[in-house]
Protein backbone atom coordinates (compact mmCIF):
# COMPACT_ATOMS: atom_id res chain seq x y z
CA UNK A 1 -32.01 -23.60 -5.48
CA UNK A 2 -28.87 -23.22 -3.05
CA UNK A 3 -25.97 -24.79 -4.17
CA UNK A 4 -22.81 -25.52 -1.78
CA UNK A 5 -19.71 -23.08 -3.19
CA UNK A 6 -17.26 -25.16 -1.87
CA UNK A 7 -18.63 -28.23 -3.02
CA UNK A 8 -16.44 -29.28 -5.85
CA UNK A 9 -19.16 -31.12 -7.89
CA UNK A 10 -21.26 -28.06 -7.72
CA UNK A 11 -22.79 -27.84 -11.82
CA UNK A 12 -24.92 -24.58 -11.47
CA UNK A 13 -21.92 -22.88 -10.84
CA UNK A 14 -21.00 -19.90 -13.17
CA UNK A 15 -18.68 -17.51 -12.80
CA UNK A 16 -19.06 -14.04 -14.31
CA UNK A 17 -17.17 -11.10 -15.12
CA UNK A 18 -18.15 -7.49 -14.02
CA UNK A 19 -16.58 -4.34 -14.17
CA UNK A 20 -16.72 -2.10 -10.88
CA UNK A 21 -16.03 1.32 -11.06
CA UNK A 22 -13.67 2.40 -7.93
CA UNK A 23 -12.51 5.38 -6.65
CA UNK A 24 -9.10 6.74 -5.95
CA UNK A 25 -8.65 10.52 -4.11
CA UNK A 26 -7.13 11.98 -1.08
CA UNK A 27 -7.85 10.63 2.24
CA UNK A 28 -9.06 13.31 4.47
CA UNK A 29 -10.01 12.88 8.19
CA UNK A 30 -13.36 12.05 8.01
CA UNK A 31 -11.99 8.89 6.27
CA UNK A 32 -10.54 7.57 9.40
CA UNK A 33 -13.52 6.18 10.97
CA UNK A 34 -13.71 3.64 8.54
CA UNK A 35 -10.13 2.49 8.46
CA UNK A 36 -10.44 -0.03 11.55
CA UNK A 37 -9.98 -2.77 9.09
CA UNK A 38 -6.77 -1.18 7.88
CA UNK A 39 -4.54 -1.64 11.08
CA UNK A 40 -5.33 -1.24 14.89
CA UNK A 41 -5.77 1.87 17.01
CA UNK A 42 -2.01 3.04 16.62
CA UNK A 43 -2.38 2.30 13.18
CA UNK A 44 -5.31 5.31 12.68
CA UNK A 45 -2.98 7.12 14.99
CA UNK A 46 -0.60 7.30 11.98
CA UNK A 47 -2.15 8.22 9.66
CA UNK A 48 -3.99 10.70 11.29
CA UNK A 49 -0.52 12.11 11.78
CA UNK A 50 0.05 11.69 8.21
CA UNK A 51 -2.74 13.63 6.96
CA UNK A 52 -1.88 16.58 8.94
CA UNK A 53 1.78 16.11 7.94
CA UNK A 54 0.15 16.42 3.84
CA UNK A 55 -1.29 19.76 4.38
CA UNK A 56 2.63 20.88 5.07
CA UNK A 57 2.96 18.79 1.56
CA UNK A 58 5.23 16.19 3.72
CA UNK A 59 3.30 13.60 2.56
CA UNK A 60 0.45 12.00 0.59
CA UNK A 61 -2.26 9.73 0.96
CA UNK A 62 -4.54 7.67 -1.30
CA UNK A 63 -7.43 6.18 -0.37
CA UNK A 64 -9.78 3.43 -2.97
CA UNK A 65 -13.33 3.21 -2.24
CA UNK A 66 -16.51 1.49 -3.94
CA UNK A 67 -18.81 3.31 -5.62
CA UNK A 68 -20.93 3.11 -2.58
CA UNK A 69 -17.82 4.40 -0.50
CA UNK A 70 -16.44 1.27 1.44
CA UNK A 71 -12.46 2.33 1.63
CA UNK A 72 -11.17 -0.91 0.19
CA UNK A 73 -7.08 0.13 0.37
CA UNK A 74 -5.30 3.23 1.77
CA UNK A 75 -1.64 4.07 1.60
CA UNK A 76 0.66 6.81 1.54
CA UNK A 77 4.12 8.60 0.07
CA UNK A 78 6.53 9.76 2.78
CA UNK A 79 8.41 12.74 1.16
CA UNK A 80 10.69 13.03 3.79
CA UNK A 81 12.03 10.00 4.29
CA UNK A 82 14.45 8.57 1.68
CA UNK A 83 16.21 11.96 0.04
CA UNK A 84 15.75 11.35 -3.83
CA UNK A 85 12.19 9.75 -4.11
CA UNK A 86 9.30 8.89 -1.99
CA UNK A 87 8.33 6.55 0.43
CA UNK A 88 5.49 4.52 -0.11
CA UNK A 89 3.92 2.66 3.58
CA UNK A 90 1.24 2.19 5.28
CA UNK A 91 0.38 -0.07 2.20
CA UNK A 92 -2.85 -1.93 2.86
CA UNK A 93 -5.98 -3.28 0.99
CA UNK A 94 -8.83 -4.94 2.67
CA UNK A 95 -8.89 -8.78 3.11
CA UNK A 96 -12.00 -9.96 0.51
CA UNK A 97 -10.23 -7.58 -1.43
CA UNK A 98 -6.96 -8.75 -2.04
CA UNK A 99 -5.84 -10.09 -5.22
CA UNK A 100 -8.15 -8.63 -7.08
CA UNK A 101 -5.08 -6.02 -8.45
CA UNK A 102 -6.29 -2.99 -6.11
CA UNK A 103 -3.13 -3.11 -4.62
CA UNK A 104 -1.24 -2.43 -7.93
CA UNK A 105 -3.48 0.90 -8.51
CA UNK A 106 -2.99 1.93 -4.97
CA UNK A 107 0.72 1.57 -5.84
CA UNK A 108 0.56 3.40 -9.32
CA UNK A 109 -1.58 6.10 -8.13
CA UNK A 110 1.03 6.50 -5.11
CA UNK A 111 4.00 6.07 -7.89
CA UNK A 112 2.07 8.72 -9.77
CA UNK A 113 2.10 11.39 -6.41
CA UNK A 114 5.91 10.94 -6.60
CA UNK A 115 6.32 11.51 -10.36
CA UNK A 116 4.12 14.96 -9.88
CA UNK A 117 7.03 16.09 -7.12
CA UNK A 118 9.31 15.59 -9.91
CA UNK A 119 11.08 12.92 -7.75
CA UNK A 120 13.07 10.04 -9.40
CA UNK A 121 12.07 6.96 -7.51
CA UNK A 122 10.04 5.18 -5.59
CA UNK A 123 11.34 3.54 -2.81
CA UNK A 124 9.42 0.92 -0.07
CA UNK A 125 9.98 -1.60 2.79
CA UNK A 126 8.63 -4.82 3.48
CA UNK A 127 8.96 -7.22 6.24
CA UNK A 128 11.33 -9.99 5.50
CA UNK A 129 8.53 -12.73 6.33
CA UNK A 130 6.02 -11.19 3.55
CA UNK A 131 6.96 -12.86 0.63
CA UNK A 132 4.09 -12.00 -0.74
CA UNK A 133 3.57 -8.61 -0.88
CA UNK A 134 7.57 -8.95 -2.01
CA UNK A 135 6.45 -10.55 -4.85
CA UNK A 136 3.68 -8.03 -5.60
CA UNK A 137 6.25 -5.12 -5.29
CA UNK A 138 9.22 -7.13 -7.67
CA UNK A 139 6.62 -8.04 -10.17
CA UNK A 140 5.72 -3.98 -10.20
CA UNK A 141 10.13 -3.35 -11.06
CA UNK A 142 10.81 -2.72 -7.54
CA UNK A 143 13.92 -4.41 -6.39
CA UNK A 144 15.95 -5.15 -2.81
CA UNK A 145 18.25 -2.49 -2.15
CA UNK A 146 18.89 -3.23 1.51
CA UNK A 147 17.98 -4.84 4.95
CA UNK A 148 17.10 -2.43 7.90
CA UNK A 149 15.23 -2.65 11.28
CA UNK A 150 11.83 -1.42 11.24
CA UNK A 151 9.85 -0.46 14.03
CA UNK A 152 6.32 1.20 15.01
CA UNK A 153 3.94 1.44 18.32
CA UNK A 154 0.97 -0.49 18.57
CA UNK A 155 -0.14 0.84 21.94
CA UNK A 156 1.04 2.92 25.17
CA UNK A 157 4.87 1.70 25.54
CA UNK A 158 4.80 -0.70 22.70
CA UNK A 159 6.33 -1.33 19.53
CA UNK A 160 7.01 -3.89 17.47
CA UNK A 161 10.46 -4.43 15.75
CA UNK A 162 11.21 -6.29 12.41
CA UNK A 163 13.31 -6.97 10.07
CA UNK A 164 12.19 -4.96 6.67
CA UNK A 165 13.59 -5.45 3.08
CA UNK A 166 14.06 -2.17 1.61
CA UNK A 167 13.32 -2.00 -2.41
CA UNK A 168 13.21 1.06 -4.65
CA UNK A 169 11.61 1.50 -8.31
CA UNK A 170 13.04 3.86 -10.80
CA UNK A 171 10.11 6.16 -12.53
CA UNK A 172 12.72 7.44 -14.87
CA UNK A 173 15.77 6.31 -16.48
CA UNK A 174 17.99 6.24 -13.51
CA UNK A 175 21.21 3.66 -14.28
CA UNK A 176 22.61 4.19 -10.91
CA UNK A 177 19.63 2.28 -9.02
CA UNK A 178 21.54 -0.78 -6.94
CA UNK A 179 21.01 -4.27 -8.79
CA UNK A 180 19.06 -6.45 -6.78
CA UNK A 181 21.69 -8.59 -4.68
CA UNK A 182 19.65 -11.68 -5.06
């Protein structure tokens, strides 16, 4: 029997719960090749760059997989960037598998690289026309901090420019963290 999914009087419907078993651990290079989903050619570019920039323990990089090892997010911590606490970026879970909460463990395992450097807080940007990952990162304690202009290439003499907000999470008791000016 085939039934339609997005027919809406569909009976033989059911919907049932199963428990997957994912992966979280270092990305390395060989992980690259299957990143294309991730971001465009400059975006493999960068973190390429990034992984050799970890093994001088500048940064660090996550990457979830299936049991069957399909990468479905990757991200990293900038420790260089923000003095104080690490940068998380280059934030990004597969399509079919957002909403699904992978990006909050790609974000707590990330959190967790910053707590093991000992570092305060976690800070982040996102563009000012993402309300949704926005909403992701305030409903995980981060909160605005800031506006600055963002920037990266996506190809031979181009880059795109945007407008980022900036947020920051304690991961201690820090009372001098800016209130959120909203």
């Amino acid at each position: 029997m085939t039934v339609d999914l997005t027919d809406p009087a569909a009976t033989d419907v059911r919907i049932l719960p199963i428990e997957l078993a994912l992966s979280v651990r270092d990305l390395t290079p060989e992980d690259l090749v299957d990143l294309d989903w991730s971001g465009g050619p400059s975006h493999i570019d960068a973190l390429a760059d990034a992984v050799q920039r970890s093994y001088n323990d500048e940064t660090a990089l996550i990457m979830i997989s299936t049991p069957n090892g399909q990468s479905v997010a990757v991200g990293g911590v900038d420790f260089t960037r923000r003095p104080g606490g690490g940068e998380l970026w280059m934030l990004s879970v597969r399509g079919e598998w957002q909403s699904l909460g992978i990006g909050t463990l790609l974000i707590a395992a990330l959190e967790d690289r910053v707590r093991d450097r000992g570092l305060p807080r976690a800070t982040l940007s996102v563009e000012h026309d993402n309300p949704r990952a926005e909403a992701l990162y305030r409903r995980l304690g981060y909160v605005r901090t800031g506006t600055e202009l963002d920037g990266w290439s996506i190809g031979p003499g181009q880059s795109y420019v945007t407008v980022c907000f900036t947020m920051a999470k304690p991961l201690v008791d820090e009372p001098a963290l800016m209130a959120d000016p909203d």
